[in-house]
Structures are given as C-alpha cells and as structure tokens.
PDB file of N, CA and C in Angstrom:
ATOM      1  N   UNK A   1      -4.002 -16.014 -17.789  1.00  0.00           N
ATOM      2  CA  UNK A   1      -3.771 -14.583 -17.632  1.00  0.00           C
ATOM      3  C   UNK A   1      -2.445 -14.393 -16.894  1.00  0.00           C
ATOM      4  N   UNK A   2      -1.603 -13.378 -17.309  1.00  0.00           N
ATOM      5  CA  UNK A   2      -0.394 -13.337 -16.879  1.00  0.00           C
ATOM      6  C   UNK A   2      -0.445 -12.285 -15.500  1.00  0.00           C
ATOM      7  N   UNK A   3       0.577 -12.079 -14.685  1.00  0.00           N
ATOM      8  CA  UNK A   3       0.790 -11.566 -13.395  1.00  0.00           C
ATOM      9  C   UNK A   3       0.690 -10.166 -13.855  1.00  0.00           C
ATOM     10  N   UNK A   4       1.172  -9.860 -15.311  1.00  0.00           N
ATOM     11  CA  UNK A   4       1.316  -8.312 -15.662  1.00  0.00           C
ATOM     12  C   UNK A   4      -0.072  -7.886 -16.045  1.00  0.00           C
ATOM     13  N   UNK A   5      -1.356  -9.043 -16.383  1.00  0.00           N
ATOM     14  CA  UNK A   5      -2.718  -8.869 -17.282  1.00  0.00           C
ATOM     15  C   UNK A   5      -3.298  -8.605 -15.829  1.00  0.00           C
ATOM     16  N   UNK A   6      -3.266  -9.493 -14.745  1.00  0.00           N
ATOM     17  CA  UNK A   6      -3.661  -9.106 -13.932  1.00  0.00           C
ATOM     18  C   UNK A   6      -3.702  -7.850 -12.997  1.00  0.00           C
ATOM     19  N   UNK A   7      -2.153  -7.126 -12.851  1.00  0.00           N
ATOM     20  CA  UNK A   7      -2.046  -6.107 -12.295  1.00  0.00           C
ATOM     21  C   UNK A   7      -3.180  -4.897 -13.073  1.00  0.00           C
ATOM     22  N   UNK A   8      -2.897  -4.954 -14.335  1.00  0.00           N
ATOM     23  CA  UNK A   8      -3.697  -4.062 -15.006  1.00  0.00           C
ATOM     24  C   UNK A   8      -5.183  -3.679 -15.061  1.00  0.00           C
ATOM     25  N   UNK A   9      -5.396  -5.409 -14.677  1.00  0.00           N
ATOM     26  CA  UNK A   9      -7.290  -5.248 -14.624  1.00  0.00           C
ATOM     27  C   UNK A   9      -7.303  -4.918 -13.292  1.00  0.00           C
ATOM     28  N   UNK A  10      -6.788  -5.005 -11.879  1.00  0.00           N
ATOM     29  CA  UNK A  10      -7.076  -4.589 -10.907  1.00  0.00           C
ATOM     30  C   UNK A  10      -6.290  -3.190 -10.166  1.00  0.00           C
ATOM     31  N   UNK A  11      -6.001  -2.502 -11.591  1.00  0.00           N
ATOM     32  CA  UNK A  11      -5.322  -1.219 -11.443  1.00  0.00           C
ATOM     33  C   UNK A  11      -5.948  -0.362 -10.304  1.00  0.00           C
ATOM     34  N   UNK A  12      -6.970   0.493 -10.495  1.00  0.00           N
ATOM     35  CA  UNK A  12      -7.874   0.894  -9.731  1.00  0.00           C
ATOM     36  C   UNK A  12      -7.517   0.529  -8.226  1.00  0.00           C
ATOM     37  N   UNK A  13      -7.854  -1.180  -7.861  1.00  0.00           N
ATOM     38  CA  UNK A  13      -7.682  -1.349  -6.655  1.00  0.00           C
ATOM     39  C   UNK A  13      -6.258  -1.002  -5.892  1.00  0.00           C
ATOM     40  N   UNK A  14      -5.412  -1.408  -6.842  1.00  0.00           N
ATOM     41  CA  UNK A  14      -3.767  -1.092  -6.392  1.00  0.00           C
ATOM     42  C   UNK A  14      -3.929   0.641  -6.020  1.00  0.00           C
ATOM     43  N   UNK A  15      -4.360   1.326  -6.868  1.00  0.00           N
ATOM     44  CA  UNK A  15      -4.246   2.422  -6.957  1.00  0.00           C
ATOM     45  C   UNK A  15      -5.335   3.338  -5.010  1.00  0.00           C
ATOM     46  N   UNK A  16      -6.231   2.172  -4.947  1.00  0.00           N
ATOM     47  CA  UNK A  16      -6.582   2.801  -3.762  1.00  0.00           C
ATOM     48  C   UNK A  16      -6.603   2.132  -2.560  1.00  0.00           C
ATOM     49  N   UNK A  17      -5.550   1.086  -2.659  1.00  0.00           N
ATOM     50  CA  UNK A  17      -4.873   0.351  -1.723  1.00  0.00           C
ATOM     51  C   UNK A  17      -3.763   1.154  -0.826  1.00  0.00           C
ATOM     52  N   UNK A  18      -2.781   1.879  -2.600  1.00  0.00           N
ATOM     53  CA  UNK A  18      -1.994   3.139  -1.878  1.00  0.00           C
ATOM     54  C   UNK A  18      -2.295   4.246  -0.985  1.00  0.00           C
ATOM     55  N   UNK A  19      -3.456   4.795  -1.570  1.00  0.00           N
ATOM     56  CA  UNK A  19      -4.401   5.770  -0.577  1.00  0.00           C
ATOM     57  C   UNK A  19      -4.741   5.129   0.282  1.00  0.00           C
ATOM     58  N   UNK A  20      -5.304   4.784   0.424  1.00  0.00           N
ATOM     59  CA  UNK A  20      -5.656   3.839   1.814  1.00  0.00           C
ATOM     60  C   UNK A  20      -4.464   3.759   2.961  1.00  0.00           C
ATOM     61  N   UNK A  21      -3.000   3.439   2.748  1.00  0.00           N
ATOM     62  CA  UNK A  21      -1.794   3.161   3.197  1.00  0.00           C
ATOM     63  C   UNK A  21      -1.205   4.731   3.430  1.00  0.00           C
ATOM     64  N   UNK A  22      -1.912   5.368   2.489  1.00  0.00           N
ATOM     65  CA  UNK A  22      -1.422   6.968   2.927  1.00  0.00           C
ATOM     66  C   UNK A  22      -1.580   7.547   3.681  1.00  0.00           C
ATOM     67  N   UNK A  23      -3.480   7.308   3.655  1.00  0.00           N
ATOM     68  CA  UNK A  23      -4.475   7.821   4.552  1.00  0.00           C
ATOM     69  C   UNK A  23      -4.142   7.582   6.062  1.00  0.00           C
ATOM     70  N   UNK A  24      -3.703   6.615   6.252  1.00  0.00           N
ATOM     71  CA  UNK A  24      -3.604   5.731   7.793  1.00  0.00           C
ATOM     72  C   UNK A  24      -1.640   6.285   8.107  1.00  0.00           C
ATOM     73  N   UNK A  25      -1.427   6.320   7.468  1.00  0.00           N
ATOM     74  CA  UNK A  25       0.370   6.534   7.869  1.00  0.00           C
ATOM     75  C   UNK A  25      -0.098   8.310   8.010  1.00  0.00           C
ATOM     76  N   UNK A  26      -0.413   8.980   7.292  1.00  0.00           N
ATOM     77  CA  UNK A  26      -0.215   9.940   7.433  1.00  0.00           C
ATOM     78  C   UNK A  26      -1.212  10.206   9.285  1.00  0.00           C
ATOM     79  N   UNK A  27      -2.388   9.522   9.052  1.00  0.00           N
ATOM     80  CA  UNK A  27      -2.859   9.951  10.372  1.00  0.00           C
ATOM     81  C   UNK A  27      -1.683   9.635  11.873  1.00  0.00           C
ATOM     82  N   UNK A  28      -0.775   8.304  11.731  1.00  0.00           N
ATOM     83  CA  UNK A  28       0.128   8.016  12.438  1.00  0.00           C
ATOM     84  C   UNK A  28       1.400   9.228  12.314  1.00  0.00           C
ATOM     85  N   UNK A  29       1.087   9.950  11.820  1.00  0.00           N
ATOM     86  CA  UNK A  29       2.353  11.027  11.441  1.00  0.00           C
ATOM     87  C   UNK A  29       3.643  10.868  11.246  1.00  0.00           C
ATOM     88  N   UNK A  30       3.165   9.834  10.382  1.00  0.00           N
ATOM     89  CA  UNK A  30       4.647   9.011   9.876  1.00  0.00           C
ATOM     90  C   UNK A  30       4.760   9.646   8.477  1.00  0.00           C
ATOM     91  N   UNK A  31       6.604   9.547   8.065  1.00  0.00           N
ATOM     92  CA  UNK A  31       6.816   9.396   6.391  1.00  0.00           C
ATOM     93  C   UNK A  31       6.805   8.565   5.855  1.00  0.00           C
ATOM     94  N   UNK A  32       6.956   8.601   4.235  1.00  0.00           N
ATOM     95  CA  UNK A  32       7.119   7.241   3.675  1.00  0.00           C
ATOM     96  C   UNK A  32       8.350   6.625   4.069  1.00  0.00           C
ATOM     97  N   UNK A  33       8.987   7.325   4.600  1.00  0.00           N
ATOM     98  CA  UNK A  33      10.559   7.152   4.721  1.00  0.00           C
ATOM     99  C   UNK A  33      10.843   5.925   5.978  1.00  0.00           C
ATOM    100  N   UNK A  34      10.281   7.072   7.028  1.00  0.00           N
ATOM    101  CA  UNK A  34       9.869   6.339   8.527  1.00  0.00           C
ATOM    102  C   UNK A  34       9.049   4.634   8.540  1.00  0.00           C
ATOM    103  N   UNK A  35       7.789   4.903   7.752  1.00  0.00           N
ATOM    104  CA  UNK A  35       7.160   3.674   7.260  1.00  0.00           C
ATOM    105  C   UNK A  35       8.014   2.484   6.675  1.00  0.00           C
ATOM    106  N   UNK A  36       8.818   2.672   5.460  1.00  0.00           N
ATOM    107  CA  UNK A  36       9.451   1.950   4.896  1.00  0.00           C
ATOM    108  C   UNK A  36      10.748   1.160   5.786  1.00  0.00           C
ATOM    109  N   UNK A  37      11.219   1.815   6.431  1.00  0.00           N
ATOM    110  CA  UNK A  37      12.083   1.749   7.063  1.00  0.00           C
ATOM    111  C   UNK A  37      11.645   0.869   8.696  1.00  0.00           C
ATOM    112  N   UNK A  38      10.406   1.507   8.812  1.00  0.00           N
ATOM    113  CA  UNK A  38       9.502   0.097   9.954  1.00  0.00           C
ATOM    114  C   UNK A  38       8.968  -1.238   9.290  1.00  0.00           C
ATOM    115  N   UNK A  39       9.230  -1.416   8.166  1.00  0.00           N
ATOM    116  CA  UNK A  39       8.531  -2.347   7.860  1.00  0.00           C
ATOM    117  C   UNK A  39       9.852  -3.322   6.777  1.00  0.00           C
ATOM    118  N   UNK A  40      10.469  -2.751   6.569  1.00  0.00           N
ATOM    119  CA  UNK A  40      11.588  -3.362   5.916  1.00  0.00           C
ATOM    120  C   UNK A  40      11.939  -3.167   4.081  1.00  0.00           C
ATOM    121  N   UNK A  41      11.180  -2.040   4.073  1.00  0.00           N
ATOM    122  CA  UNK A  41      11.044  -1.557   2.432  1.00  0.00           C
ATOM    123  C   UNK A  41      12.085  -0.040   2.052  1.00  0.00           C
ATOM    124  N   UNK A  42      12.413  -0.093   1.033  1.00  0.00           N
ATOM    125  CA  UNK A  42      13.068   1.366   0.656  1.00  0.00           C
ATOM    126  C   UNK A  42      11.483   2.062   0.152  1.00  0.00           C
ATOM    127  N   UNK A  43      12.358   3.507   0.542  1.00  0.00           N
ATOM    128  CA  UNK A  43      11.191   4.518   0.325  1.00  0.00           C
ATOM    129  C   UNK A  43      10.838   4.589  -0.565  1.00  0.00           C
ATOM    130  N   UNK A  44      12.029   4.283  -1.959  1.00  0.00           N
ATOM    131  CA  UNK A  44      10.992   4.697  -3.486  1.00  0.00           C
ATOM    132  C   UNK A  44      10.473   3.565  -3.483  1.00  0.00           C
ATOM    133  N   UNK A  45      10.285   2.250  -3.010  1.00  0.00           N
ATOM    134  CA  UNK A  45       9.016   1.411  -2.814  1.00  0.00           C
ATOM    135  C   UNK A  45       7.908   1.961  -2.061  1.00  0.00           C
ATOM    136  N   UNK A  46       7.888   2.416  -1.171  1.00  0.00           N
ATOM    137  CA  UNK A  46       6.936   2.752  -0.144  1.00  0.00           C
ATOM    138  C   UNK A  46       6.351   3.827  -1.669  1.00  0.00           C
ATOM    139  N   UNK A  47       6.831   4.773  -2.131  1.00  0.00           N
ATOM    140  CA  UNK A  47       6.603   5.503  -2.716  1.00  0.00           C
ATOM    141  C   UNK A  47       5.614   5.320  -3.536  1.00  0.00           C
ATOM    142  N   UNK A  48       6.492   4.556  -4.499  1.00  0.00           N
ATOM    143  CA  UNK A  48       5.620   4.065  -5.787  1.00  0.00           C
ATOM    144  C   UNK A  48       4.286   2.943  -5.412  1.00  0.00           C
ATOM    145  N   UNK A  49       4.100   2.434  -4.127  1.00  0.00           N
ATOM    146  CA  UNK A  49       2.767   1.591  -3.353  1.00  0.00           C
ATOM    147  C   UNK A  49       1.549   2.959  -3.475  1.00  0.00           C
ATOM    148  N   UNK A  50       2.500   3.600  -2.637  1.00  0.00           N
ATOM    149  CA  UNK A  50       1.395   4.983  -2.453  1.00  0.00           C
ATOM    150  C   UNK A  50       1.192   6.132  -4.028  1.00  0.00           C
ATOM    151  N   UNK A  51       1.890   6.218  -4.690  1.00  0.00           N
ATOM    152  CA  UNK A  51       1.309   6.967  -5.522  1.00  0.00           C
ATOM    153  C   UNK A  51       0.564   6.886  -6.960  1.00  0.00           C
ATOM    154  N   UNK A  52      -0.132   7.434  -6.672  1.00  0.00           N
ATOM    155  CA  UNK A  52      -1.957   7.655  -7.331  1.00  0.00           C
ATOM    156  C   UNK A  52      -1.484   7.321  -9.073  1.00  0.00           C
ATOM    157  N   UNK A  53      -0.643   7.780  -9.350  1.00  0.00           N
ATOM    158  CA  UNK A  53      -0.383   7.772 -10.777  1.00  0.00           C
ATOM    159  C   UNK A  53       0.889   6.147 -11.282  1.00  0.00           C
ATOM    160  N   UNK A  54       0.820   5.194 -10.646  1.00  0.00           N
ATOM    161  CA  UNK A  54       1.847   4.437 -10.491  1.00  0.00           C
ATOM    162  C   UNK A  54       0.722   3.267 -10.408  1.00  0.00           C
ATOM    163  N   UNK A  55       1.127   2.002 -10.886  1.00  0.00           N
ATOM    164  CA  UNK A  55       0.206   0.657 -10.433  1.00  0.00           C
ATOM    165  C   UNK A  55       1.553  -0.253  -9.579  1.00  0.00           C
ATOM    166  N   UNK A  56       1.809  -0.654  -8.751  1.00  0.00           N
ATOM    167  CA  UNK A  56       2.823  -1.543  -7.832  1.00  0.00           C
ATOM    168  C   UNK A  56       1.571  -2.455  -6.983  1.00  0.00           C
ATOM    169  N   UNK A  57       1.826  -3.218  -7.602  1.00  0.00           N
ATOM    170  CA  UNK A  57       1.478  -4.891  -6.467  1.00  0.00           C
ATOM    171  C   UNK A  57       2.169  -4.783  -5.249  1.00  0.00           C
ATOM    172  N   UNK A  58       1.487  -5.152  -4.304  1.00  0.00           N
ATOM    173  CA  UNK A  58       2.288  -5.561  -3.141  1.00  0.00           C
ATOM    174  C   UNK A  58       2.006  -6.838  -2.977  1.00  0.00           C
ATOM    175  N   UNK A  59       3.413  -7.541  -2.037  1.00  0.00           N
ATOM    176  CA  UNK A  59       3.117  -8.704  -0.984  1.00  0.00           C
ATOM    177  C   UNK A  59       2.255  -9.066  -0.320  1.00  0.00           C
ATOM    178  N   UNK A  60       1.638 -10.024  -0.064  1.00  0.00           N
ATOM    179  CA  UNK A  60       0.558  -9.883   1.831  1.00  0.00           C
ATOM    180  C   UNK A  60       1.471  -9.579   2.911  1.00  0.00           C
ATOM    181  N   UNK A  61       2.984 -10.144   2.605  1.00  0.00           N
ATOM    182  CA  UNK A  61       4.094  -9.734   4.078  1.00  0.00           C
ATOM    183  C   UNK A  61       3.897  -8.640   3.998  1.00  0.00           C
ATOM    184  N   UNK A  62       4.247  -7.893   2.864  1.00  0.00           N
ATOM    185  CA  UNK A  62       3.992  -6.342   2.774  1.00  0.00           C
ATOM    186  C   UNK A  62       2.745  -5.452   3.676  1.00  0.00           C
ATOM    187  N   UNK A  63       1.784  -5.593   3.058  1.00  0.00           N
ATOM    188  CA  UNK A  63       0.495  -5.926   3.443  1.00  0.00           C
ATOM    189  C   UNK A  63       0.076  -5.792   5.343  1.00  0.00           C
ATOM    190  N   UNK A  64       0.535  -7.105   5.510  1.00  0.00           N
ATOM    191  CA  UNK A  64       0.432  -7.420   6.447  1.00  0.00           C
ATOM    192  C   UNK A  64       1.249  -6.314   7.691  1.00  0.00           C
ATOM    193  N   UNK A  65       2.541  -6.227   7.203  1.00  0.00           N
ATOM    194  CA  UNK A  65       4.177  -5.411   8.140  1.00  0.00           C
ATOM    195  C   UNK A  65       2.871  -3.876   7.619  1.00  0.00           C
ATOM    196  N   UNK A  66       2.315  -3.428   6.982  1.00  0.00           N
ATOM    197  CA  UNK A  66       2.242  -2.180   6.794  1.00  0.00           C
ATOM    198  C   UNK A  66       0.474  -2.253   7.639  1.00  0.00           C
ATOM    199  N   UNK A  67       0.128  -2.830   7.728  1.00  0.00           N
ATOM    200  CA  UNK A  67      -0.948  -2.767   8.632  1.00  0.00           C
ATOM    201  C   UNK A  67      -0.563  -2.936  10.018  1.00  0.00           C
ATOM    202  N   UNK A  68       0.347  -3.677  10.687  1.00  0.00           N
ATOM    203  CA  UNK A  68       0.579  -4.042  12.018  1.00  0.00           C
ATOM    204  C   UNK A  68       1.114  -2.197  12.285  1.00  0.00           C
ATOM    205  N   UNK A  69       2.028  -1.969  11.282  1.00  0.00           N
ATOM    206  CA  UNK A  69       2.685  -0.491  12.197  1.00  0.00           C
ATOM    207  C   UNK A  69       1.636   0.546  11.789  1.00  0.00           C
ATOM    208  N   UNK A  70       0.954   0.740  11.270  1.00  0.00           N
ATOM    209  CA  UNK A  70      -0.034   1.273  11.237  1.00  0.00           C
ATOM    210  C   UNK A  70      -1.471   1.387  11.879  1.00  0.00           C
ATOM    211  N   UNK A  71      -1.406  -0.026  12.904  1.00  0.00           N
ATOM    212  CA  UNK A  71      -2.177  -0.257  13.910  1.00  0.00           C
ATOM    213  C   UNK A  71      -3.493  -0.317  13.590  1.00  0.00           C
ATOM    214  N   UNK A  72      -3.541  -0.898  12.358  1.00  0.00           N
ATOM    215  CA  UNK A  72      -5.255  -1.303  11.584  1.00  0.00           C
ATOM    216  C   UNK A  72      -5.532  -2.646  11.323  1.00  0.00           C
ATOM    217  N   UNK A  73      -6.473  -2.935  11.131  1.00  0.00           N
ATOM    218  CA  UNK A  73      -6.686  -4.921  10.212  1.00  0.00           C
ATOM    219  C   UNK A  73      -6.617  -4.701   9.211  1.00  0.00           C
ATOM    220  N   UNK A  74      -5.625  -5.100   8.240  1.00  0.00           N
ATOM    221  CA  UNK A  74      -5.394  -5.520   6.580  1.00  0.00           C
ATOM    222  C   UNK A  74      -6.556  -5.244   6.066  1.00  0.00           C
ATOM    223  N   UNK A  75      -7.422  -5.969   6.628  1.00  0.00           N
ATOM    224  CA  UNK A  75      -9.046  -5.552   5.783  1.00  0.00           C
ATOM    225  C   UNK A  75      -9.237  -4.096   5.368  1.00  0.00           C
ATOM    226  N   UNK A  76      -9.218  -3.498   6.317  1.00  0.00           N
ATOM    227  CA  UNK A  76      -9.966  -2.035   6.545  1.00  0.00           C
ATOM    228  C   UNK A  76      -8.610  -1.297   5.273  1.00  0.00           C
ATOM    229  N   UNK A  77      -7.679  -1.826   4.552  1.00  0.00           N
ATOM    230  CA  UNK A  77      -6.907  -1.248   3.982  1.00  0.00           C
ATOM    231  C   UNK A  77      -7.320  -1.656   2.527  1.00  0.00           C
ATOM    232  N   UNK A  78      -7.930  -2.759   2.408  1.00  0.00           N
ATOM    233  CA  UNK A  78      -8.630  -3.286   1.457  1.00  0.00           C
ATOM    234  C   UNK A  78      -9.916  -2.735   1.191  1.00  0.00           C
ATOM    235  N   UNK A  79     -10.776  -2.405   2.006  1.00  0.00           N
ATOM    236  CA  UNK A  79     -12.170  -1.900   1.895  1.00  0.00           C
ATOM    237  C   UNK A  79     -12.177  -1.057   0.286  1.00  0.00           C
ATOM    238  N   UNK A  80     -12.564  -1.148  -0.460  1.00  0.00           N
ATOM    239  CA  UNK A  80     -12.387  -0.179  -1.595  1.00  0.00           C
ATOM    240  C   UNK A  80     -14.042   0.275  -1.848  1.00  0.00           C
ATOM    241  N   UNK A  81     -13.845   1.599  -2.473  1.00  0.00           N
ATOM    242  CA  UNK A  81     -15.238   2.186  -2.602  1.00  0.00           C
ATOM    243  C   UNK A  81     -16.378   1.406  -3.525  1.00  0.00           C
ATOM    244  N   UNK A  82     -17.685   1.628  -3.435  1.00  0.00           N
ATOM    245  CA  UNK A  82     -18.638   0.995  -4.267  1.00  0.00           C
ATOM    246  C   UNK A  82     -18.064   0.800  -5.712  1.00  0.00           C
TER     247      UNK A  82
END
C-alpha cells in the first residue's frame, strides 16, 4: 500500500487530528499564524493540518512541537471519536 493509499484510508482521522489541533490552539488563544511560527511551520501548512475539507499528514516532530506549545500529551490529540 502506498503512502498516498494510506493517507486516504485514514482520511477521517487526519481530518480530526486537525480539529483536535484547532480545538486546543484556539483555547490557548493562539493563530494559525502564531502556532506555526512556534513550532517551525508556515501558516498555509498549519492551515491545510487544520482544515476540515483538506487531508495533510503530519510528522510526529510535527505532532510532537504542536502538542508541547499547546501544553497537552500527543495522545489526547489523537483520541478520535467512537
């Protein structure tokens, strides 16, 4: 299975990985802008992570840099619904 077959079957999750990353930045009252820019990403990356209509893979560095400034465990960004 290729890296592109894969993104596709775990669309969904990408898709509420972003929410998840929204949910928590926005409670920090941060932008995507601010975020991207703490963590070492351009905003139309930060962007396209977070939006609902878009599938983008992330890194675990990614991952990881966007949970530390966000002040959560990676997990709890992963948690996805039933």
């Amino acid at each position: 299975m290729s890296t592109t077959d894969r993104i596709v079957e775990y669309a969904q999750r990408y898709q509420d990985l972003g929410c998840a990353i929204a949910y928590y930045r926005k409670r920090k009252h941060l932008t995507q802008e601010q975020l991207a820019e703490m963590i070492g990403i351009s905003r139309q990356h930060m962007g396209a992570i977070e939006a609902p209509n878009m599938v983008r893979a992330i890194s675990l560095e990614v991952l990881f840099h966007v949970a530390e400034v966000l002040e959560v465990e990676p997990y709890v960004l992963l948690k996805f619904p039933g």
